[in-house]
N, C-alpha and C. Protein backbone atom coordinates (compact mmCIF):
# COMPACT_ATOMS: atom_id res chain seq x y z
N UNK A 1 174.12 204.90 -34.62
CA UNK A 1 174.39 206.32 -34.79
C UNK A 1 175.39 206.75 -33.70
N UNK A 2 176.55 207.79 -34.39
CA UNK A 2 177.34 208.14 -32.74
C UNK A 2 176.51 209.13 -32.29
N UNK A 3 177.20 208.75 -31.24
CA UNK A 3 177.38 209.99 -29.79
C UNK A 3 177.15 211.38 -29.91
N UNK A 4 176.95 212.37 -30.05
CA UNK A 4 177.40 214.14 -30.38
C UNK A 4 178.19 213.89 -29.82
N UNK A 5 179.63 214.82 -29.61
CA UNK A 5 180.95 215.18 -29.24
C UNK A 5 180.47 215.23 -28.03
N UNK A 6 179.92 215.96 -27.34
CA UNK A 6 179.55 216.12 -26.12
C UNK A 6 179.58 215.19 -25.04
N UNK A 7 178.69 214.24 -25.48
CA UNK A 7 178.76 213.16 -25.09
C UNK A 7 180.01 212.25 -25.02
N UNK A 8 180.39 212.05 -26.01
CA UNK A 8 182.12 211.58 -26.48
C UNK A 8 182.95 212.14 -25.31
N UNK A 9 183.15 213.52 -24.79
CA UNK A 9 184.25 213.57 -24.40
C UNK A 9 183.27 213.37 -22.68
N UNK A 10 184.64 213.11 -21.58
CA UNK A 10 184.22 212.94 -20.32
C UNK A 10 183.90 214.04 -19.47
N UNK A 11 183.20 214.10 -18.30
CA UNK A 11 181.99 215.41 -17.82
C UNK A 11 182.68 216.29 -17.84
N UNK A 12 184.53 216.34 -17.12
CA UNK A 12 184.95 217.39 -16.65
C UNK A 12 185.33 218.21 -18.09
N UNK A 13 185.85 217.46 -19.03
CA UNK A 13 186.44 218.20 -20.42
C UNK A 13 185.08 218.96 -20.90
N UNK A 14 183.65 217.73 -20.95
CA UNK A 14 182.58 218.60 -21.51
C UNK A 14 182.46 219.69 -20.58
N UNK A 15 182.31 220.14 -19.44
CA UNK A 15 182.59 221.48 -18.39
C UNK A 15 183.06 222.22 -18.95
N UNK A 16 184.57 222.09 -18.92
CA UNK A 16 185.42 223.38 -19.65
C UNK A 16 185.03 223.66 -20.65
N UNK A 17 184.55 222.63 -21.68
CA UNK A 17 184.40 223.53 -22.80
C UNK A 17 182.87 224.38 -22.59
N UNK A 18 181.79 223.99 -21.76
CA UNK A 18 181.15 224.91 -21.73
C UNK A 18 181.15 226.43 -20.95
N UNK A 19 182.11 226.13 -20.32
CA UNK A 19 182.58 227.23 -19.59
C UNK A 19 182.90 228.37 -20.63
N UNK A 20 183.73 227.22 -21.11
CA UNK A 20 184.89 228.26 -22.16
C UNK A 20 183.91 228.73 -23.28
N UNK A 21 182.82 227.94 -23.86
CA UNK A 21 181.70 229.00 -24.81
C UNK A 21 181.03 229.93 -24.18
N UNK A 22 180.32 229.71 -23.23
CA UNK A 22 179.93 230.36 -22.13
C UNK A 22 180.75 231.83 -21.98
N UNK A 23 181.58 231.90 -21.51
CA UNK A 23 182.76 233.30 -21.41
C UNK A 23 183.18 233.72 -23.15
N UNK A 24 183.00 232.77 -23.89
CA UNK A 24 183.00 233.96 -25.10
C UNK A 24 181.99 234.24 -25.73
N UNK A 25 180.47 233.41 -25.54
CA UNK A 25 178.90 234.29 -25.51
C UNK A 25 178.73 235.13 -24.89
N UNK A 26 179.23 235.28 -23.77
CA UNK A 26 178.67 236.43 -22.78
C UNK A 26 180.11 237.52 -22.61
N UNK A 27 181.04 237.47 -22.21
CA UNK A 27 182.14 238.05 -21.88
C UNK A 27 183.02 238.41 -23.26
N UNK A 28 182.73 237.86 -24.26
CA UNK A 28 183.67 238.23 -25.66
C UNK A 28 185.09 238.44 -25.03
N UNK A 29 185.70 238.92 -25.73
CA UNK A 29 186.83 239.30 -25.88
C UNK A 29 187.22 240.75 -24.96
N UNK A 30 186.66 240.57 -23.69
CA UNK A 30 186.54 241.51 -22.66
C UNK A 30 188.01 241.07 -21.46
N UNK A 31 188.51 241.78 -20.91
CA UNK A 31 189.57 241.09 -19.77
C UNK A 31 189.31 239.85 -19.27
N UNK A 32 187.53 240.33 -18.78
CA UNK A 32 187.03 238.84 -18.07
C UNK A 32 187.20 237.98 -18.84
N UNK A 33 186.49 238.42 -19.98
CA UNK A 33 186.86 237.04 -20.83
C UNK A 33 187.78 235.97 -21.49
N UNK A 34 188.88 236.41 -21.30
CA UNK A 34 189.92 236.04 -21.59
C UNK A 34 190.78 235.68 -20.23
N UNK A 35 190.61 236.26 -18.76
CA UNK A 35 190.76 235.61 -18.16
C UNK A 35 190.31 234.13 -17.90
N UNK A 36 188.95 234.21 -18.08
CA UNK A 36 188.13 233.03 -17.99
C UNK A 36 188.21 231.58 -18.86
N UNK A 37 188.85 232.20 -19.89
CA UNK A 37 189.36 231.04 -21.02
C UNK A 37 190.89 230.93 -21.22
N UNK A 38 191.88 231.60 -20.26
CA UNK A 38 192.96 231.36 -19.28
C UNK A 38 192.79 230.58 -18.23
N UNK A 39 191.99 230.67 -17.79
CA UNK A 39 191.59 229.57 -16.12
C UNK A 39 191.46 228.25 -16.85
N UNK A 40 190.54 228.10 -17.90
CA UNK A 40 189.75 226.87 -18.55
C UNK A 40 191.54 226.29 -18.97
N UNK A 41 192.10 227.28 -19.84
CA UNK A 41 193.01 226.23 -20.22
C UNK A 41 194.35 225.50 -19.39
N UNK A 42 194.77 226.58 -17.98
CA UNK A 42 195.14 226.13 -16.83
C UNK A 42 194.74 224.88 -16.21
N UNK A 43 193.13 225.19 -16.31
CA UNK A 43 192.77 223.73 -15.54
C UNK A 43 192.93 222.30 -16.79
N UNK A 44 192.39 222.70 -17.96
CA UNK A 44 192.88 221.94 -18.77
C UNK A 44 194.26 221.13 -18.75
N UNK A 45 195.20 222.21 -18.96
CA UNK A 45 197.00 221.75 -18.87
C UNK A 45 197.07 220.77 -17.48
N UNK A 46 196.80 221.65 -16.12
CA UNK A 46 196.62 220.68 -15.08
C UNK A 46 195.79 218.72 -14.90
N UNK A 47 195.01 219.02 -15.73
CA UNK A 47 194.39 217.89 -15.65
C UNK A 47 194.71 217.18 -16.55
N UNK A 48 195.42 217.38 -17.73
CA UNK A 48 195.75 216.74 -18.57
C UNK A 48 197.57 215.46 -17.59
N UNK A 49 197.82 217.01 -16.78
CA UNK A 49 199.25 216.29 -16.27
C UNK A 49 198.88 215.54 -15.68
N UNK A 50 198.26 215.35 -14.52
CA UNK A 50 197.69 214.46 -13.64
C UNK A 50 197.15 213.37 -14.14
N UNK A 51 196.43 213.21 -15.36
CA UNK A 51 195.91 212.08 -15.72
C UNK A 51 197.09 210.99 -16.60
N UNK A 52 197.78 211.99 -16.69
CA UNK A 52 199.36 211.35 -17.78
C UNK A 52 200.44 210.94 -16.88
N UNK A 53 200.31 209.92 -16.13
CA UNK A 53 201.42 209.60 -14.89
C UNK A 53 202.82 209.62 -15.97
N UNK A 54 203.24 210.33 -15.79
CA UNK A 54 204.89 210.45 -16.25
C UNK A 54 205.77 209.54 -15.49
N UNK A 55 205.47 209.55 -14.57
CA UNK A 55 206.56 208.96 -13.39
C UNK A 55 206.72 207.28 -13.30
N UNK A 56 205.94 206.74 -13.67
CA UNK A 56 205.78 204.98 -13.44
C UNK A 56 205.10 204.93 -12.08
N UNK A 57 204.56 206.15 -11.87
CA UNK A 57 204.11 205.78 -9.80
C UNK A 57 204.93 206.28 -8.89
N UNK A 58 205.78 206.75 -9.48
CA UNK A 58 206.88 207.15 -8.21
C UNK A 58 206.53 208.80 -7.77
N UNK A 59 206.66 209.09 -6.87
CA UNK A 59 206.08 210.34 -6.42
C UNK A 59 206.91 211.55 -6.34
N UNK A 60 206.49 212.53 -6.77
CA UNK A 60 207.14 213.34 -7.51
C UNK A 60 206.70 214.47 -6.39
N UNK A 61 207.94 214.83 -5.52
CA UNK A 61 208.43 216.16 -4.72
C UNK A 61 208.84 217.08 -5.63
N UNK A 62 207.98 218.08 -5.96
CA UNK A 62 208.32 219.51 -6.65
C UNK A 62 208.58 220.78 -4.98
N UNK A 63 209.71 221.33 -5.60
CA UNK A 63 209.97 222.46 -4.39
C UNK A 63 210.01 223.71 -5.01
N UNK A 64 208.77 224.41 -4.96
CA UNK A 64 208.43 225.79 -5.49
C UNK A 64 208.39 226.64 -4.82
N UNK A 65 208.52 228.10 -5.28
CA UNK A 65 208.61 229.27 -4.71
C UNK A 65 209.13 230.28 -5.58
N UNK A 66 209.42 231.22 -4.58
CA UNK A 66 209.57 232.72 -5.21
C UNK A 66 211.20 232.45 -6.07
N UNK A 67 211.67 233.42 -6.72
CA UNK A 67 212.81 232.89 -7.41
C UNK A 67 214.29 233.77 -6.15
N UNK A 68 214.67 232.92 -5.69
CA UNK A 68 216.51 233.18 -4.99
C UNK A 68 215.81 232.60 -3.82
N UNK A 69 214.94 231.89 -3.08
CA UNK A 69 214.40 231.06 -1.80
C UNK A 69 215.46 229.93 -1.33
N UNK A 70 215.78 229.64 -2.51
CA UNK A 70 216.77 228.42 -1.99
C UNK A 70 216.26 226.92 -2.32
N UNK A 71 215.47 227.33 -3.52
CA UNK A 71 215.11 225.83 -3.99
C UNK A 71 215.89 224.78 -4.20
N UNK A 72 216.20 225.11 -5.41
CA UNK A 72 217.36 224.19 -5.62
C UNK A 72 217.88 223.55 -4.87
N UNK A 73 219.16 224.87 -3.75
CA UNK A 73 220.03 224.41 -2.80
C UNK A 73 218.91 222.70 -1.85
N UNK A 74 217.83 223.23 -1.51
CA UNK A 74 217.01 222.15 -1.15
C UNK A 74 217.20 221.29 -1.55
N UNK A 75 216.82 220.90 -2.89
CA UNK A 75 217.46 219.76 -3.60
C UNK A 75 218.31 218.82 -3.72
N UNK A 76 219.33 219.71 -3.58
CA UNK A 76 220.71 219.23 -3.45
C UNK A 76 220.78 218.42 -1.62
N UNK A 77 219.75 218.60 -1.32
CA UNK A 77 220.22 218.03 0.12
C UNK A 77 219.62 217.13 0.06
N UNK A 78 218.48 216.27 -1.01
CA UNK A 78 218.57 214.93 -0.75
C UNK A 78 219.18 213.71 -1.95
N UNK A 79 220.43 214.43 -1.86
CA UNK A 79 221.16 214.05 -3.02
C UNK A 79 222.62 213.91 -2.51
N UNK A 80 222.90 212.28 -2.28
CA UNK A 80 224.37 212.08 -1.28
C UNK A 80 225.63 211.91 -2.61
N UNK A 81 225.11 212.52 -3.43
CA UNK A 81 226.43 212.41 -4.26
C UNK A 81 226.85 214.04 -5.52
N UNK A 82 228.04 214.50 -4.54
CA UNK A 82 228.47 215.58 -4.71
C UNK A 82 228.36 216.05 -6.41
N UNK A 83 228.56 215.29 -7.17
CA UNK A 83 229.20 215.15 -8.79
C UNK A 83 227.55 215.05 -8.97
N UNK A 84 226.65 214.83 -8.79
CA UNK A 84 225.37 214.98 -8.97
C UNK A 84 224.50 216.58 -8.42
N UNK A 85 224.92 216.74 -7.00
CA UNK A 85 223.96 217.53 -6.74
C UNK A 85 225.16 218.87 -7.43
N UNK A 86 225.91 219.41 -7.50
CA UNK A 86 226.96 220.29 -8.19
C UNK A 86 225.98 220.79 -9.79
N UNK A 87 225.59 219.20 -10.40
CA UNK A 87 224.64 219.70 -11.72
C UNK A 87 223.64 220.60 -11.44
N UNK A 88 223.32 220.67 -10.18
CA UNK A 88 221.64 221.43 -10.32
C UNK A 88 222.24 223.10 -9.93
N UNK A 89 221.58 223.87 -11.02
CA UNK A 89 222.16 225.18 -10.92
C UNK A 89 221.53 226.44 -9.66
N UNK A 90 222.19 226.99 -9.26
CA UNK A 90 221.67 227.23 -7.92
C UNK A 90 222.47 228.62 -7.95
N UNK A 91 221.37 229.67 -7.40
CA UNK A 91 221.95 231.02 -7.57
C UNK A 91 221.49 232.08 -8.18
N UNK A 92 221.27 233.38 -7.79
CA UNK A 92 220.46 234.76 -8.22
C UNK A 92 220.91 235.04 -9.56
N UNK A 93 222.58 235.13 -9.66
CA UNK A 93 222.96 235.33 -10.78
C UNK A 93 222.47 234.55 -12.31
N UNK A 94 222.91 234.84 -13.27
CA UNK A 94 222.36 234.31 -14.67
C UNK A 94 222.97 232.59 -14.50
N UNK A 95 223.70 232.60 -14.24
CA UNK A 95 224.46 231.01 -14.90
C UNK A 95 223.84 230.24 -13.92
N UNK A 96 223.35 231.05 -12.49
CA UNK A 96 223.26 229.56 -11.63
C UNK A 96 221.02 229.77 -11.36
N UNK A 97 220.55 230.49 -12.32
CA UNK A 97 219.51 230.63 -12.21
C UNK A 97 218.56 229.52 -12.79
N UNK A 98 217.82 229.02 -11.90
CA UNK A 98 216.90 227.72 -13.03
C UNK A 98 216.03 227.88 -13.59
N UNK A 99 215.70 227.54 -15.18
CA UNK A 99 214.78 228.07 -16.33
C UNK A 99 214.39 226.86 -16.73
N UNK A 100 214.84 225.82 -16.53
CA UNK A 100 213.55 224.70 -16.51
C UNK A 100 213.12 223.44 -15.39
N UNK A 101 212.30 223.03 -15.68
CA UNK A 101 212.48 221.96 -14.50
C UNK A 101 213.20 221.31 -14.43
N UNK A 102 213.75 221.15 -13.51
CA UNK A 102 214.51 219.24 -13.18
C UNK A 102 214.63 218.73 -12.53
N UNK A 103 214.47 217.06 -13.41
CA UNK A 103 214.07 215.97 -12.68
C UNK A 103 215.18 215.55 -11.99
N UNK A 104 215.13 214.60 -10.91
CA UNK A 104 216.45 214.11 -10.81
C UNK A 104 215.91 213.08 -9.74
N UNK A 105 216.44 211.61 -9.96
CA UNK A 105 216.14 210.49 -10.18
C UNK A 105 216.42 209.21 -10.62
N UNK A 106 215.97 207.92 -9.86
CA UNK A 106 216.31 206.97 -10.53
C UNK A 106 215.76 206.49 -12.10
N UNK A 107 215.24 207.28 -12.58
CA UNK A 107 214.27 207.28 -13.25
C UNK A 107 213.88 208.16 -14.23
N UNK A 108 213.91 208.32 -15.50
CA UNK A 108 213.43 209.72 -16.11
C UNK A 108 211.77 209.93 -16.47
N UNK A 109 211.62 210.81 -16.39
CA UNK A 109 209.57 211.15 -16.55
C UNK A 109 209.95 210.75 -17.90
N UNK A 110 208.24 209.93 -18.22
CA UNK A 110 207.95 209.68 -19.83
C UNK A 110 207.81 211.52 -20.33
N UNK A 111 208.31 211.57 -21.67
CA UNK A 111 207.62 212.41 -22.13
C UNK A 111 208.29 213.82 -22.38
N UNK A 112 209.62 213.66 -21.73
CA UNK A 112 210.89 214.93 -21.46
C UNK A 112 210.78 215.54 -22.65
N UNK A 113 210.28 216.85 -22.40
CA UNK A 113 210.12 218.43 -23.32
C UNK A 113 211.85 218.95 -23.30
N UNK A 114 212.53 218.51 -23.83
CA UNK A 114 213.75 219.15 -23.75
C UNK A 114 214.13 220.51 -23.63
N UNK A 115 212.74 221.47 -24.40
CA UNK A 115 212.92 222.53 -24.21
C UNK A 115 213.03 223.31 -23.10
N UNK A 116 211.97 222.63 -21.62
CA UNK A 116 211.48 222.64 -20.57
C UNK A 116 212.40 222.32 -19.51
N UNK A 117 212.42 221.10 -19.71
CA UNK A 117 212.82 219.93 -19.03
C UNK A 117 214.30 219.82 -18.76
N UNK A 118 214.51 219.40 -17.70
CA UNK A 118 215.78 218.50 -17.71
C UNK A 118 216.04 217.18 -16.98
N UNK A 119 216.70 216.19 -17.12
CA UNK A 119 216.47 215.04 -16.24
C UNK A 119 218.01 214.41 -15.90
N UNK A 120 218.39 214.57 -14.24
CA UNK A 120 219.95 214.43 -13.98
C UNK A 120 219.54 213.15 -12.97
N UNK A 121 220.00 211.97 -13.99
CA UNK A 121 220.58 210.42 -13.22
C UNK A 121 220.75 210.65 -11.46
N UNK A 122 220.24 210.19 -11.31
CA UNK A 122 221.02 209.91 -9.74
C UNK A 122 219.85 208.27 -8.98
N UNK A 123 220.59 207.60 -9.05
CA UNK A 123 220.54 206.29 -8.24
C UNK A 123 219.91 206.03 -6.83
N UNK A 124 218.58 205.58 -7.20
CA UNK A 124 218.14 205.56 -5.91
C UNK A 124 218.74 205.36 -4.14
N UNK A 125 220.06 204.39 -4.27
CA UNK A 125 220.73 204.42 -3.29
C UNK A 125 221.75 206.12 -2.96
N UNK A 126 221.47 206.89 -4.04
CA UNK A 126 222.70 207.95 -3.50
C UNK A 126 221.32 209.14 -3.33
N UNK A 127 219.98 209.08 -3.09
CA UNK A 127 219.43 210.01 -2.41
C UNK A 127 219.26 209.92 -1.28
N UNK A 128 218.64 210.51 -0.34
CA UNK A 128 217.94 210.04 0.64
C UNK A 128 217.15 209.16 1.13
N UNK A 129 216.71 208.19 1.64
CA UNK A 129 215.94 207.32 1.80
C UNK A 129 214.20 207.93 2.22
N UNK A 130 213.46 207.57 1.56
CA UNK A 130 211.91 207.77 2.12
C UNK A 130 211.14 206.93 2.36
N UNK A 131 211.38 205.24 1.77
CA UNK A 131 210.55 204.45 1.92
C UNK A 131 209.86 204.37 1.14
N UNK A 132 209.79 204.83 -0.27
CA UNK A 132 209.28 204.67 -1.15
C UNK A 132 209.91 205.49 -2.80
N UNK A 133 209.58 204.95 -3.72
CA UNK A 133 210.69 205.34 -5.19
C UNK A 133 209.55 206.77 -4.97
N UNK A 134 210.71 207.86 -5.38
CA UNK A 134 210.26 209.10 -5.91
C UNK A 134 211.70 209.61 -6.66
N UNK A 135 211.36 210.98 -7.17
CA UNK A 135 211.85 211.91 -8.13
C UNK A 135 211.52 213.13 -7.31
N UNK A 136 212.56 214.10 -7.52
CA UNK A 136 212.86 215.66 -7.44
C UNK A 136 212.56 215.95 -8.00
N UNK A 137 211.56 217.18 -8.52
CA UNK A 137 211.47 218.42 -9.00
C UNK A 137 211.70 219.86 -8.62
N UNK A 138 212.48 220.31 -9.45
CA UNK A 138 213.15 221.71 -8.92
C UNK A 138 212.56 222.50 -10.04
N UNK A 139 212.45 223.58 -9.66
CA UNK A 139 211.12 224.43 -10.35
C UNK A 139 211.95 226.36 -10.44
N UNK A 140 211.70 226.38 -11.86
CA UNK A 140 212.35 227.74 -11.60
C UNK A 140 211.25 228.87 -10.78
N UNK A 141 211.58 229.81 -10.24
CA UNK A 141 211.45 230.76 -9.64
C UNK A 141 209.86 231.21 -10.19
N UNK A 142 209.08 231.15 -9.57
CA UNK A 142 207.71 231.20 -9.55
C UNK A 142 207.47 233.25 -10.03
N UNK A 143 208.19 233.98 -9.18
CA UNK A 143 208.25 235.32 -9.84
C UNK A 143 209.18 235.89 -10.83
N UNK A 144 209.53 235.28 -11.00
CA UNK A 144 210.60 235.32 -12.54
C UNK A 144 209.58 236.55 -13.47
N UNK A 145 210.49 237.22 -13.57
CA UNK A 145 210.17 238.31 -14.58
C UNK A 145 209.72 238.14 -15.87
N UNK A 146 210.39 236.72 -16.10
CA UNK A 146 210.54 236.37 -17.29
C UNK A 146 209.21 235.64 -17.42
N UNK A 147 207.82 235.72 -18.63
CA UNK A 147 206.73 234.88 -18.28
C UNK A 147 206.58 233.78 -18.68
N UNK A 148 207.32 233.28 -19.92
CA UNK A 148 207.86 231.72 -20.05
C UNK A 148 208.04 230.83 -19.20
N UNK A 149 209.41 231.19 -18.16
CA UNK A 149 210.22 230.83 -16.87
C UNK A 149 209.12 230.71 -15.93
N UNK A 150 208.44 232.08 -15.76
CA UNK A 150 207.44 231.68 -14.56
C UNK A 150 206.06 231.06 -14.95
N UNK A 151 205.60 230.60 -16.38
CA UNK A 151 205.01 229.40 -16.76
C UNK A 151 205.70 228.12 -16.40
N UNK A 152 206.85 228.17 -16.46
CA UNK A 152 207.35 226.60 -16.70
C UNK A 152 206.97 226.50 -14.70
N UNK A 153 207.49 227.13 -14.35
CA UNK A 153 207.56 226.86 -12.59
C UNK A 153 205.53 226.62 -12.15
N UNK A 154 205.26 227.06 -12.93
CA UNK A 154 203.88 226.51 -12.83
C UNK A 154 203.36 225.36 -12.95
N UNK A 155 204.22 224.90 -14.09
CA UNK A 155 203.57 223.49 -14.49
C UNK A 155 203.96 223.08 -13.61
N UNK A 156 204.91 222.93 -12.99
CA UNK A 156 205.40 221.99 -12.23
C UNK A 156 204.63 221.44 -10.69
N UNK A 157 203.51 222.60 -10.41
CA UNK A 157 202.37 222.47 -9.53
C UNK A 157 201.40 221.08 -9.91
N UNK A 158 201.22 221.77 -11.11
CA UNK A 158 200.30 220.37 -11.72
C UNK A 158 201.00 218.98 -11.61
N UNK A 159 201.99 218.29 -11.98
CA UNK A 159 203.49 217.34 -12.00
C UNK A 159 203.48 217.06 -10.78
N UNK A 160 203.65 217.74 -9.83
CA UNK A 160 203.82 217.34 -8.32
C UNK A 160 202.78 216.15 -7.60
N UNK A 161 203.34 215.25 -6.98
CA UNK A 161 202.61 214.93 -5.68
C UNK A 161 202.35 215.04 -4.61
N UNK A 162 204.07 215.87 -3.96
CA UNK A 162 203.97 216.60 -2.95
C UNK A 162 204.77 217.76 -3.35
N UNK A 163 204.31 218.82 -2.44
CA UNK A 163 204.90 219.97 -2.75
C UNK A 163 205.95 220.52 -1.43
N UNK A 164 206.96 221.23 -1.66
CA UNK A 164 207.80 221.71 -0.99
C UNK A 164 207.87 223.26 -1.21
């Protein structure tokens, strides 16, 4: 005989989902409640990234923040080749503002959301040296007006190994 579902799925997924019945038995369709099954699916999305190594192992520096901080420009500084770091768009204005992530790397993440995503070549010898294979992530503007834009700069929390 199987399992109930319950059982089937692993402790932390069975959690959320009791959470998440939990807040719509008791909380319905109240602010709380819908905050609460916002959190569930946050932690969901998060844990789903983390368990999905995109990277092959290589460690993934995301540099987040408020939007005009100077992310990007960051970026561009561990990147020794001009015709490379020039791609990453950098700037308050519309054209040089960033609206999705990007990777940039010897390497592209499994799994590139094109819609999201972007992924700019660069050769492990023309970054910086760390002593170990990683990837850039540049993250649009965390207060972005826009709530798409400042979703996408979210995910990119979850994606990260270290943060900047």
């Amino acid at each position: 005989m199987d399992a109930p579902a319950s059982r089937r799925l692993d402790p932390d997924q069975t959690f959320i989902e009791r959470v998440r019945r939990s807040a719509e038995a008791v909380l319905g369709d109240s602010p709380t409640g819908r905050e609460v099954r916002a959190l569930c699916d946050e932690h969901q999305q998060s844990r789903e990234a983390l368990l999905s190594d995109r990277t092959g192992g290589a460690m993934v520096i995301a540099v987040v923040g408020a939007t005009g901080q100077g992310k990007s420009w960051l970026i561009r500084q561990f990147i020794k080749d001009p015709s490379i770091a020039v791609a990453i768009p950098s700037g308050n204005d519309a054209a040089g503002v960033t609206e999705r992530l990007i990777w940039v790397g010897p390497t592209s993440p499994r799994d590139l959301d094109s819609l999201h995503e972007r992924y700019l070549h660069c050769p492990a010898s023309l970054m910086e040296p760390m002593g170990i294979p990683y990837l850039l992530l540049d993250a649009p503007g965390a207060t972005d007006d826009r709530r798409q834009v400042a979703d996408v700069a979210k995910r990119a929390l979850s994606l990260a190994t270290a943060l900047i």
